[in-house]
PDB file of N, CA and C in Angstrom:
ATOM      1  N   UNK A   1     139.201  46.901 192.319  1.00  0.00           N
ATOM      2  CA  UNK A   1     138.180  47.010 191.292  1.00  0.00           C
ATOM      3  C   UNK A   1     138.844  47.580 190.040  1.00  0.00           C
ATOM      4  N   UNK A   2     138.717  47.082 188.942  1.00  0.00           N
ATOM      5  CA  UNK A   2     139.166  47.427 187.504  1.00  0.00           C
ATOM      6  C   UNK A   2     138.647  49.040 187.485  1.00  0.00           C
ATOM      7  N   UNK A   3     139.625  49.817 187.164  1.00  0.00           N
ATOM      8  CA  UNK A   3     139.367  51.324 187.124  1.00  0.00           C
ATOM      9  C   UNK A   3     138.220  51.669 186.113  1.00  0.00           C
ATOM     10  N   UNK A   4     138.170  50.606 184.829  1.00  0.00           N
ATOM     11  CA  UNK A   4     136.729  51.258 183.706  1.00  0.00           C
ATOM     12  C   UNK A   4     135.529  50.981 184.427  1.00  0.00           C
ATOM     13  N   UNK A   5     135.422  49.804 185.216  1.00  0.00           N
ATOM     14  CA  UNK A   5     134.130  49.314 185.843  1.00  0.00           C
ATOM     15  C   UNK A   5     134.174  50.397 187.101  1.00  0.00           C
ATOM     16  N   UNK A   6     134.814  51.122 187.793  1.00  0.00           N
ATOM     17  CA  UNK A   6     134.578  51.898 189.171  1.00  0.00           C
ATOM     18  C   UNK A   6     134.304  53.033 188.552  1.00  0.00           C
ATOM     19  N   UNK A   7     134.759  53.965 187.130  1.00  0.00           N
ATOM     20  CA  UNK A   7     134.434  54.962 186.451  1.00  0.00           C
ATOM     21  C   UNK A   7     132.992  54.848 186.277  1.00  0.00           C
ATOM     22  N   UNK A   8     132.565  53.751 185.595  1.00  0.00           N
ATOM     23  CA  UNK A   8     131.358  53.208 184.689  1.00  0.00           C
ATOM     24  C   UNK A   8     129.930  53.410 185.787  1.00  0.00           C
ATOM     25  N   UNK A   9     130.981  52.906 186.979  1.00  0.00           N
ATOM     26  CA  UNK A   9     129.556  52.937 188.630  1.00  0.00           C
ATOM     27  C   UNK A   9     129.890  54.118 189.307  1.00  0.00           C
ATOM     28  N   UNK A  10     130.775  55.134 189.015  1.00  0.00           N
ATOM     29  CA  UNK A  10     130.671  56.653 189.628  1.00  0.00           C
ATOM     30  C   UNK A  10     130.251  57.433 188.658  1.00  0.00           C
ATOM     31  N   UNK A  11     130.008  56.906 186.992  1.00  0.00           N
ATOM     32  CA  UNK A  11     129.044  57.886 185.948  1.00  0.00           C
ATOM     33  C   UNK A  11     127.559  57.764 186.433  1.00  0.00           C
ATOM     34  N   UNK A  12     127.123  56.347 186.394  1.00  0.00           N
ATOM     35  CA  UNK A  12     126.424  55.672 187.125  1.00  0.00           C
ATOM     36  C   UNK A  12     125.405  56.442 188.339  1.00  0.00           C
ATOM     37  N   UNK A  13     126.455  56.667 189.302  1.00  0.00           N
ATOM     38  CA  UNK A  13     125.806  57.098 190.389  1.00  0.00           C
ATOM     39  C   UNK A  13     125.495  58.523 190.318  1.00  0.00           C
ATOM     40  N   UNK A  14     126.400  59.386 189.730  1.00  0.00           N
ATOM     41  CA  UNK A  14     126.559  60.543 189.273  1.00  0.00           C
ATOM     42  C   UNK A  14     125.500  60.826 188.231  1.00  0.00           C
ATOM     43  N   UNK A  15     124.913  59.753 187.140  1.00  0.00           N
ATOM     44  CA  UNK A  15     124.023  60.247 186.153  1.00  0.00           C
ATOM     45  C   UNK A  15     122.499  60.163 187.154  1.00  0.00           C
ATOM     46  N   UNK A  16     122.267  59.518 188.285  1.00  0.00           N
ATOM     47  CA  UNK A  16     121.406  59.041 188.800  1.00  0.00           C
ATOM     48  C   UNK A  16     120.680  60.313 189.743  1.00  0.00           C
ATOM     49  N   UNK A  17     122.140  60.988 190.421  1.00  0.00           N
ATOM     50  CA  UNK A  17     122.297  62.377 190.909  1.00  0.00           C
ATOM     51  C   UNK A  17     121.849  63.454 190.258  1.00  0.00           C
ATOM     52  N   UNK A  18     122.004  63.624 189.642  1.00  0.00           N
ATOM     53  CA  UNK A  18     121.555  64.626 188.470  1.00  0.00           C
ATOM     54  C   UNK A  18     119.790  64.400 188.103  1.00  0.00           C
ATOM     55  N   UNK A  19     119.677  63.279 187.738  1.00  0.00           N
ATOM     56  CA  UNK A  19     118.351  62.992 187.330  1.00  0.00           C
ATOM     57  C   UNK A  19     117.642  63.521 188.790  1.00  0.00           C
ATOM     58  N   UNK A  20     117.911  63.075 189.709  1.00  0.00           N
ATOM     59  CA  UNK A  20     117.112  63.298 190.649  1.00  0.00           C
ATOM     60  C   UNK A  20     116.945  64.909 191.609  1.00  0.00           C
ATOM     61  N   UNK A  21     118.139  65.068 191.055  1.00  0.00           N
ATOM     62  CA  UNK A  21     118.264  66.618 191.598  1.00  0.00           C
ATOM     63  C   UNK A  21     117.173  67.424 190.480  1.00  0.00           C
ATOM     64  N   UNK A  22     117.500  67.359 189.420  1.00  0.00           N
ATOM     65  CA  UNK A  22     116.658  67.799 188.210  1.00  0.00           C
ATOM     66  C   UNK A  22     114.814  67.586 188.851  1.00  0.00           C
ATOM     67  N   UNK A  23     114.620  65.915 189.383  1.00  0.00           N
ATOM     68  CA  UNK A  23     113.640  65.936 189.562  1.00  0.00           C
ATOM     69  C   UNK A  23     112.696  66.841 190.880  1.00  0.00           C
ATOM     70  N   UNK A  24     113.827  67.104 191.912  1.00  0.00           N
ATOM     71  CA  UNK A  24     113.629  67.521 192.787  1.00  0.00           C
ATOM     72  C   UNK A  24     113.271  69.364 192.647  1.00  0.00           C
ATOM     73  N   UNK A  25     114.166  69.772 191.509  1.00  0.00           N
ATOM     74  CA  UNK A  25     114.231  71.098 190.847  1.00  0.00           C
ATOM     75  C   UNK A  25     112.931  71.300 190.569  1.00  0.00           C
ATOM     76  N   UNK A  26     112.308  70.256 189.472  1.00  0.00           N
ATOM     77  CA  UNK A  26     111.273  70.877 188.785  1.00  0.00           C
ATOM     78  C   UNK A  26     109.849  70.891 189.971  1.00  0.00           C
ATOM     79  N   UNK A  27     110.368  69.693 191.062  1.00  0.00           N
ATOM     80  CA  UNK A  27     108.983  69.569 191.916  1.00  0.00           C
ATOM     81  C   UNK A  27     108.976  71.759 192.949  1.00  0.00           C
ATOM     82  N   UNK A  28     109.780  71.753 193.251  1.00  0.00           N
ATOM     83  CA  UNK A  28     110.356  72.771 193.463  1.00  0.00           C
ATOM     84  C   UNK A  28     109.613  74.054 192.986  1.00  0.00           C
ATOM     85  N   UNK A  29     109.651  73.730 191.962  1.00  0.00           N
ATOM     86  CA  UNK A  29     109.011  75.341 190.953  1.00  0.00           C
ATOM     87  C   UNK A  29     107.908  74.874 190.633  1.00  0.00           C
ATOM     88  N   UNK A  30     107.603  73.737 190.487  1.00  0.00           N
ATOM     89  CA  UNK A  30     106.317  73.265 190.826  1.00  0.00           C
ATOM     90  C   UNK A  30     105.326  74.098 191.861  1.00  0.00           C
ATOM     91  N   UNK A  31     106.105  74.227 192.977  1.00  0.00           N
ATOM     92  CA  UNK A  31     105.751  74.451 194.032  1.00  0.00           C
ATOM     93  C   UNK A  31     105.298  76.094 194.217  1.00  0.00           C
ATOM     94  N   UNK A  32     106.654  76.146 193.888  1.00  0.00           N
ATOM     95  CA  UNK A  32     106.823  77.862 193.844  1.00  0.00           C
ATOM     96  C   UNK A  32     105.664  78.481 192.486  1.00  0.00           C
ATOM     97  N   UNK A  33     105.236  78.135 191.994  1.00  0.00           N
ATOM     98  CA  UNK A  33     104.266  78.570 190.751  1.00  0.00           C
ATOM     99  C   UNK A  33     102.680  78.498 191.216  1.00  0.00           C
ATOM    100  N   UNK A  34     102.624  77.357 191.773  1.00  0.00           N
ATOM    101  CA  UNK A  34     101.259  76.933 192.742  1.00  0.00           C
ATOM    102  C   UNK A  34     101.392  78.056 193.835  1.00  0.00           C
ATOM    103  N   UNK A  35     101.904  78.448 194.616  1.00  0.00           N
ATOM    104  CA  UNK A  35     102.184  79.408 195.804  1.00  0.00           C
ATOM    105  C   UNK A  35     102.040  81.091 195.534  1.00  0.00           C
ATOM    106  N   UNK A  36     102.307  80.864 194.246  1.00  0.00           N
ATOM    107  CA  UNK A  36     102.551  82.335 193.406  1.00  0.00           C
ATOM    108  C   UNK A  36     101.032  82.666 193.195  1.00  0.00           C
ATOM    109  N   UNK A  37     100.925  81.924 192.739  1.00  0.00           N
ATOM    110  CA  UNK A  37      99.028  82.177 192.135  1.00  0.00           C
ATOM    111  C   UNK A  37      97.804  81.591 193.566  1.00  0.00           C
ATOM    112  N   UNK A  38      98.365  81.365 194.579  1.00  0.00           N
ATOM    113  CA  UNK A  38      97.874  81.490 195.910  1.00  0.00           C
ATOM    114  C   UNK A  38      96.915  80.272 196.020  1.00  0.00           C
ATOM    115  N   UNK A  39      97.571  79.042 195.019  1.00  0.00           N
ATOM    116  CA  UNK A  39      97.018  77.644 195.755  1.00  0.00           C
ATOM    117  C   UNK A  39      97.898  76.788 196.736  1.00  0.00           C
ATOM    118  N   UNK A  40      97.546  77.161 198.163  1.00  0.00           N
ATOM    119  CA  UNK A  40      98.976  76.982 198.905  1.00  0.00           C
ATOM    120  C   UNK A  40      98.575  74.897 199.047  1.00  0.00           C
ATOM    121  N   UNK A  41      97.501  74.224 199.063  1.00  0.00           N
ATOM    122  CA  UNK A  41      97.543  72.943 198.999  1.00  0.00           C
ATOM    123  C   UNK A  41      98.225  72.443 197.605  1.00  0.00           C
ATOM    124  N   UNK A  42      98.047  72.836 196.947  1.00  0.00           N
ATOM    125  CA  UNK A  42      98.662  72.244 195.360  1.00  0.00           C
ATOM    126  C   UNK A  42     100.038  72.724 195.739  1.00  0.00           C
ATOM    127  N   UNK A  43     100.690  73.909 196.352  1.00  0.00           N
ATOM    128  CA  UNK A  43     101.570  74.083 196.579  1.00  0.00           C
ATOM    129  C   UNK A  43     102.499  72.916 197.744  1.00  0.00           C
ATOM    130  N   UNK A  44     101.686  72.347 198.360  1.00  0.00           N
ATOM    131  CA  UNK A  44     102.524  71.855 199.310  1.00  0.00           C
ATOM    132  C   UNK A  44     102.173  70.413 198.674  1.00  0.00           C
ATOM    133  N   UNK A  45     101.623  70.077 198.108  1.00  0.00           N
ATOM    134  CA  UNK A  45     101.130  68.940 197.164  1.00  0.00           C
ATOM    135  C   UNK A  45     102.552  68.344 196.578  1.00  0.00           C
ATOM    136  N   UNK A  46     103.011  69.466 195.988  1.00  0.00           N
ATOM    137  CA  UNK A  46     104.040  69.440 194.518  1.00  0.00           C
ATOM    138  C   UNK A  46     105.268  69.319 195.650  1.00  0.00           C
ATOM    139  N   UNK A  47     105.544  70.160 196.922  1.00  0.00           N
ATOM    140  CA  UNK A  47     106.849  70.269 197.275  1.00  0.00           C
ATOM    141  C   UNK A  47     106.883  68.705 197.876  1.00  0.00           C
ATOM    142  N   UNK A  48     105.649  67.828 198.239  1.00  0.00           N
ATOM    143  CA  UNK A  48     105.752  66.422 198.706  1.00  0.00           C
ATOM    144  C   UNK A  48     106.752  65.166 198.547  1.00  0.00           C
ATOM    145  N   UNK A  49     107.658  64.646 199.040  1.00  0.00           N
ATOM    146  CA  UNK A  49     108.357  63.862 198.204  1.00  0.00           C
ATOM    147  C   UNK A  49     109.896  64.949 197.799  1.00  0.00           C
ATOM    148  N   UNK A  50     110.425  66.163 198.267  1.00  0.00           N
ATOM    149  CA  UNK A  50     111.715  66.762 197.829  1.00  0.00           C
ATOM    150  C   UNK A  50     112.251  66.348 198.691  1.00  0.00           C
ATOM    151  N   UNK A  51     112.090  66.477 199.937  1.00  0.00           N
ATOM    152  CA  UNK A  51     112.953  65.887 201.268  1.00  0.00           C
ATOM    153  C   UNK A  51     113.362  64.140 200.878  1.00  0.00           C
ATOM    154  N   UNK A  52     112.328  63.389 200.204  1.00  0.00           N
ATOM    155  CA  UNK A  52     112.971  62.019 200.629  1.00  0.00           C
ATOM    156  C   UNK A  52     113.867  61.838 198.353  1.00  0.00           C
ATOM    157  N   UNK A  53     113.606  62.683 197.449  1.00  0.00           N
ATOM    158  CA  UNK A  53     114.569  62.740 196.881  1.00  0.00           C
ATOM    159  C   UNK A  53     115.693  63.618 197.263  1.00  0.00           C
ATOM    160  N   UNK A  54     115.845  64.147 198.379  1.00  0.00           N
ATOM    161  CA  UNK A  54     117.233  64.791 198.794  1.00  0.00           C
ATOM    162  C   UNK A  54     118.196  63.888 199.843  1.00  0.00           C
ATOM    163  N   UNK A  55     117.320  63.078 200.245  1.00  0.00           N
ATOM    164  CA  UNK A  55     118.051  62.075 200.820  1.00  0.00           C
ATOM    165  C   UNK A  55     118.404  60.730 200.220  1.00  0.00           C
ATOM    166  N   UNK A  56     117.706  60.611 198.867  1.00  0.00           N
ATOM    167  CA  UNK A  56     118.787  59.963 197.643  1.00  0.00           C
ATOM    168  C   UNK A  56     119.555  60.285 196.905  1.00  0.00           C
ATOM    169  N   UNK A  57     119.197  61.733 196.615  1.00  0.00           N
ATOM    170  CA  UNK A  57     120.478  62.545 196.018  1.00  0.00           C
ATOM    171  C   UNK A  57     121.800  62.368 196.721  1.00  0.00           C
ATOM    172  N   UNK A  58     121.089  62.384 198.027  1.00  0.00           N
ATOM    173  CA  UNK A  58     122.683  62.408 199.379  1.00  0.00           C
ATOM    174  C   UNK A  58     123.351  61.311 198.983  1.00  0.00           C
ATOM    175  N   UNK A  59     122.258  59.771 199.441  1.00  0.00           N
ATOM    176  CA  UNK A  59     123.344  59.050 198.957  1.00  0.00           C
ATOM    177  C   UNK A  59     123.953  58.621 197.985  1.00  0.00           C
ATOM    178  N   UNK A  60     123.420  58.717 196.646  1.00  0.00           N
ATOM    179  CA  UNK A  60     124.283  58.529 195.409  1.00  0.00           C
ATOM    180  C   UNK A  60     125.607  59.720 195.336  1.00  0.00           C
ATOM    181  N   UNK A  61     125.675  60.298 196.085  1.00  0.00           N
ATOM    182  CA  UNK A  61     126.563  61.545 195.947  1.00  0.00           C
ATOM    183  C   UNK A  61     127.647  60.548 196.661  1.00  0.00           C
ATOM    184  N   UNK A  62     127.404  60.141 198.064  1.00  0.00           N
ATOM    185  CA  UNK A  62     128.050  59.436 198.598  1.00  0.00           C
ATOM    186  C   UNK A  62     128.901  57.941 198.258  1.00  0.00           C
ATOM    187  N   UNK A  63     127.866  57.569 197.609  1.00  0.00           N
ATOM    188  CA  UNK A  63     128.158  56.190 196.679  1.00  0.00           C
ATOM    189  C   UNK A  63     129.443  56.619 195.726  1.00  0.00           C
ATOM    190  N   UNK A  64     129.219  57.529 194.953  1.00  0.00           N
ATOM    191  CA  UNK A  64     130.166  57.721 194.228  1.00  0.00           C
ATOM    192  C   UNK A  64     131.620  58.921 195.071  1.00  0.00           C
ATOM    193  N   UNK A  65     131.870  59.352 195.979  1.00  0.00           N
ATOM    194  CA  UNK A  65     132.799  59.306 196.750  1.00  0.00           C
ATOM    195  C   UNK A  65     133.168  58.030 197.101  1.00  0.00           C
ATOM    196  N   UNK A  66     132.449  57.317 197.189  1.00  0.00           N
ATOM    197  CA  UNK A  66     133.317  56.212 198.194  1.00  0.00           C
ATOM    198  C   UNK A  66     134.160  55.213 197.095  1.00  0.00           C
ATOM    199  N   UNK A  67     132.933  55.132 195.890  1.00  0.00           N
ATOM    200  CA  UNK A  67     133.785  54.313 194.832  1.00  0.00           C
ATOM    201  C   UNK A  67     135.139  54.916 194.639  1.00  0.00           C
ATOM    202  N   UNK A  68     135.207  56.581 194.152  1.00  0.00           N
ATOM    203  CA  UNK A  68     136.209  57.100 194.026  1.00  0.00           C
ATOM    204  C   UNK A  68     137.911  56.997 195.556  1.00  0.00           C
ATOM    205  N   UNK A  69     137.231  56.834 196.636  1.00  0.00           N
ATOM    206  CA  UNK A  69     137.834  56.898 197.536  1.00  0.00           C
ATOM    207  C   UNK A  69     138.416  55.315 197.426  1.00  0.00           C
ATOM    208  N   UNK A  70     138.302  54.747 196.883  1.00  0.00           N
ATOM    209  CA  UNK A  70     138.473  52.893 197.043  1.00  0.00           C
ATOM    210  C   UNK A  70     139.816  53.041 196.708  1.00  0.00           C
ATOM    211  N   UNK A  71     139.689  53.569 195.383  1.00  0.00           N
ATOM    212  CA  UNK A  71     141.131  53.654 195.180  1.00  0.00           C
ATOM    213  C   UNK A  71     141.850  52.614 193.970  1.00  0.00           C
ATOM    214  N   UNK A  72     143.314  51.789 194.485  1.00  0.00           N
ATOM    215  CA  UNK A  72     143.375  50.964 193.516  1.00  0.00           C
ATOM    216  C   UNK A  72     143.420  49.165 194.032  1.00  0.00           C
ATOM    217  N   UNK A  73     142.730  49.278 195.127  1.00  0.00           N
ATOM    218  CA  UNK A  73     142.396  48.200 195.975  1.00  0.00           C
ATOM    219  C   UNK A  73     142.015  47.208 195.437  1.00  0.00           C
ATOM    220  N   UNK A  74     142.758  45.711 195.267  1.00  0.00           N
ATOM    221  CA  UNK A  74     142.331  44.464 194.767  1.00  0.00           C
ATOM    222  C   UNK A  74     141.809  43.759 195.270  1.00  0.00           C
ATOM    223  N   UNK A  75     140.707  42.850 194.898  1.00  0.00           N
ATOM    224  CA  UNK A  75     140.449  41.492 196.124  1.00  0.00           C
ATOM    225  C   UNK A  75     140.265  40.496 195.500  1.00  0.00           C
TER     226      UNK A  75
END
């Protein structure tokens, strides 16, 4: 794979990571703010959905190891 195009899809996967960690952050304190002021359903409302963005966070994390791991492999 041409090294600008494997950079371009590990910024890629990496900018995708971030967004979603971010999104997972704010559901988070979301959570924790609802819990604070003792609405524990709105609280568990908001934390809904962190588990299955942590298991896309996982794999774009992964995606971009593996691009990086490819190496300088032609086909």
């Amino acid at each position: 794979m041409d090294t600008a195009l494997k950079n371009a899809a590990i910024l890629a996967n990496l900018s995708a990571l971030r967004m979603t960690l971010a999104d997972a952050l704010k559901r988070a304190e979301d959570a924790e703010n609802a819990i604070k002021l003792g609405e524990v359903n709105q609280a568990i409302g908001a934390a809904l959905g962190v588990e299955t963005m942590l298991q896309e966070a996982a794999a774009l994390h992964a995606a971009a190891l593996a691009l990086h791991r490819q190496g300088g492999r032609r086909y």
